[in-house]
Protein backbone atom coordinates (compact mmCIF):
# COMPACT_ATOMS: atom_id res chain seq x y z
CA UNK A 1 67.97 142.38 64.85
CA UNK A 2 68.12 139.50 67.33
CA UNK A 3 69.88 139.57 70.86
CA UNK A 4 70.27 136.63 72.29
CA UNK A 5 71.85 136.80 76.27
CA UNK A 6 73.48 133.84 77.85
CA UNK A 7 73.38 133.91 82.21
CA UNK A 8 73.98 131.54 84.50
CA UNK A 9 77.76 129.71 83.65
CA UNK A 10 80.08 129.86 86.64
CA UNK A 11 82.01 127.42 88.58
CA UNK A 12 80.91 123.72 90.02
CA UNK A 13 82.63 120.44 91.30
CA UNK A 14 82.29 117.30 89.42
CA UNK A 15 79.01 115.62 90.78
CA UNK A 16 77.21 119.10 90.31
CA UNK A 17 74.62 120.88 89.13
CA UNK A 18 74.13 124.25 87.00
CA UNK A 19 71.64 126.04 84.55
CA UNK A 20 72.42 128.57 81.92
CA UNK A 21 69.51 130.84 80.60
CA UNK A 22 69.60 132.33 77.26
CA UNK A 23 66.89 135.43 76.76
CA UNK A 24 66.35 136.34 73.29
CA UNK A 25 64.94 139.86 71.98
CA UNK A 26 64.17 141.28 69.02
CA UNK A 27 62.91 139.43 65.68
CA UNK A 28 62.40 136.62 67.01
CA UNK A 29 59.08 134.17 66.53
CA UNK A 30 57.60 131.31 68.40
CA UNK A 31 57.83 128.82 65.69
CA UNK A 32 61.79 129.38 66.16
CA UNK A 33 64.26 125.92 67.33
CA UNK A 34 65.84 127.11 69.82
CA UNK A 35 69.74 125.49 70.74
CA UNK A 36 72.68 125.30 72.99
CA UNK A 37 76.80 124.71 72.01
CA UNK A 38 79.33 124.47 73.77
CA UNK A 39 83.49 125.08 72.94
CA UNK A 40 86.28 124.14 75.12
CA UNK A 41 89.60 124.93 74.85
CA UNK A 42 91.33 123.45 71.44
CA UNK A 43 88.16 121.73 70.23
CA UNK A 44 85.85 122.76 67.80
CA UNK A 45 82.07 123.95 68.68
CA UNK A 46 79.91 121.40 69.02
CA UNK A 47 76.25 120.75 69.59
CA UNK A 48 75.04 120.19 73.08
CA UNK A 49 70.98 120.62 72.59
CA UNK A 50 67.99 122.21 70.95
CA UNK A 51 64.18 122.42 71.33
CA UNK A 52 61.57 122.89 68.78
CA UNK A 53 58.39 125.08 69.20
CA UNK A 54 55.94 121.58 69.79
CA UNK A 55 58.33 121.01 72.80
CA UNK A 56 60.27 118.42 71.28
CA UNK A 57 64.16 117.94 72.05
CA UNK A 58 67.36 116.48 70.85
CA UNK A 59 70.79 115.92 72.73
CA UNK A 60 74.03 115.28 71.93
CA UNK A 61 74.90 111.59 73.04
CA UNK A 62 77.32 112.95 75.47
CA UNK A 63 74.66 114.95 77.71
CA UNK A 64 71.63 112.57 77.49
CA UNK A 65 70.32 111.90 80.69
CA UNK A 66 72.17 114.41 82.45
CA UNK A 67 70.94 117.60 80.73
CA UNK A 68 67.46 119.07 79.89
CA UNK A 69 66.64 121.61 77.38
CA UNK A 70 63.41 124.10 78.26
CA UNK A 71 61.88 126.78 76.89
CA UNK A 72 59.65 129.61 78.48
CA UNK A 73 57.66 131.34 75.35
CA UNK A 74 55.58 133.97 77.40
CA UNK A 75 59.43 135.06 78.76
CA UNK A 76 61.63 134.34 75.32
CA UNK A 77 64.21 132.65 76.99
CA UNK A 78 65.68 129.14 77.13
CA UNK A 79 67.58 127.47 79.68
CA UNK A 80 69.65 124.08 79.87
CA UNK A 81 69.90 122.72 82.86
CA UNK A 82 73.41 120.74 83.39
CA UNK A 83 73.14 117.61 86.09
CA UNK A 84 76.03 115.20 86.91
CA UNK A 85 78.79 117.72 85.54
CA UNK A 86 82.25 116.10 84.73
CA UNK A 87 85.71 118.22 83.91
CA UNK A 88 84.86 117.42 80.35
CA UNK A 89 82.05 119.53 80.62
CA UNK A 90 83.82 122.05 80.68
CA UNK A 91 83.29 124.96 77.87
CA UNK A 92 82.06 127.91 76.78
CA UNK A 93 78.15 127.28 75.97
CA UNK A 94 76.55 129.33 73.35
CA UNK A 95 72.52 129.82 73.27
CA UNK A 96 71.66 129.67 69.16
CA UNK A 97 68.14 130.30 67.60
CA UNK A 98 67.18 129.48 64.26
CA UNK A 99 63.99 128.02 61.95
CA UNK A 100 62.74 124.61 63.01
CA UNK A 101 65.44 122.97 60.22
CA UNK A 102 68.40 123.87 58.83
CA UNK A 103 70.97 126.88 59.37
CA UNK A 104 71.31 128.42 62.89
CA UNK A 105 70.92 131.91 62.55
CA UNK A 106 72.00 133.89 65.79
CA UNK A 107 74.38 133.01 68.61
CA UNK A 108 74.97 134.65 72.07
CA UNK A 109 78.31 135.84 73.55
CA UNK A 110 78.50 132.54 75.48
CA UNK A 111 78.70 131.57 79.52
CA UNK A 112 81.73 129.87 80.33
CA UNK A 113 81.14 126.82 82.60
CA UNK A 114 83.66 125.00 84.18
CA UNK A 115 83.59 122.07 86.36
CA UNK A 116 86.48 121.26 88.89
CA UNK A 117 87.38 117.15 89.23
């Protein structure tokens, strides 16, 4: 079984800054990709980030440049921290885990972000 607990989301004006954790328990192993989502309201999930064991990352071409992906092995847990938020930021953003390719396997309950123009 695999937990995997969002923190973090909240409320910011444009211009801002915020980061959302994600702490994952359970069966869970260090070679694991490691992602973020987000959904807003009437749109369809979509993918925001992930990070690979070997450290490296991919973004969505929306984010790039304004968003990192980390990851803290010794502590599980991944965060994603969100710089130069716009209103169309804003979403609910879902921590996923998965193998290094192919199907993502677990998702969080999600953090809801939202960022005031």
């Amino acid at each position: 079984q695999v937990q995997l607990i969002e923190s973090g989301g909240g409320l910011v004006q444009a211009g801002g800054s915020l980061r959302v954790s994600c702490a994952a328990s359970g069966r869970i192993f260090s070679s694991d990709r490691m992602g973020w989502f987000r959904q807003a309201p009437g749109k369809e999930r979509e993918f925001v980030a992930a990070i690979w064991s070997t450290g490296g990352t991919n973004y969505a071409d929306s984010v790039k440049g304004r968003f990192t992906i980390s990851r803290d092995s010794a502590k599980n847990t991944v965060y994603l921290q969100m710089n130069s938020l716009k209103p169309e930021d804003t979403a609910v953003y879902y921590c996923t885990r998965g193998p290094p390719y192919g199907t993502w396997l677990h998702w969080g309950q999600g953090t809801q972000v939202t960022v005031s123009s």
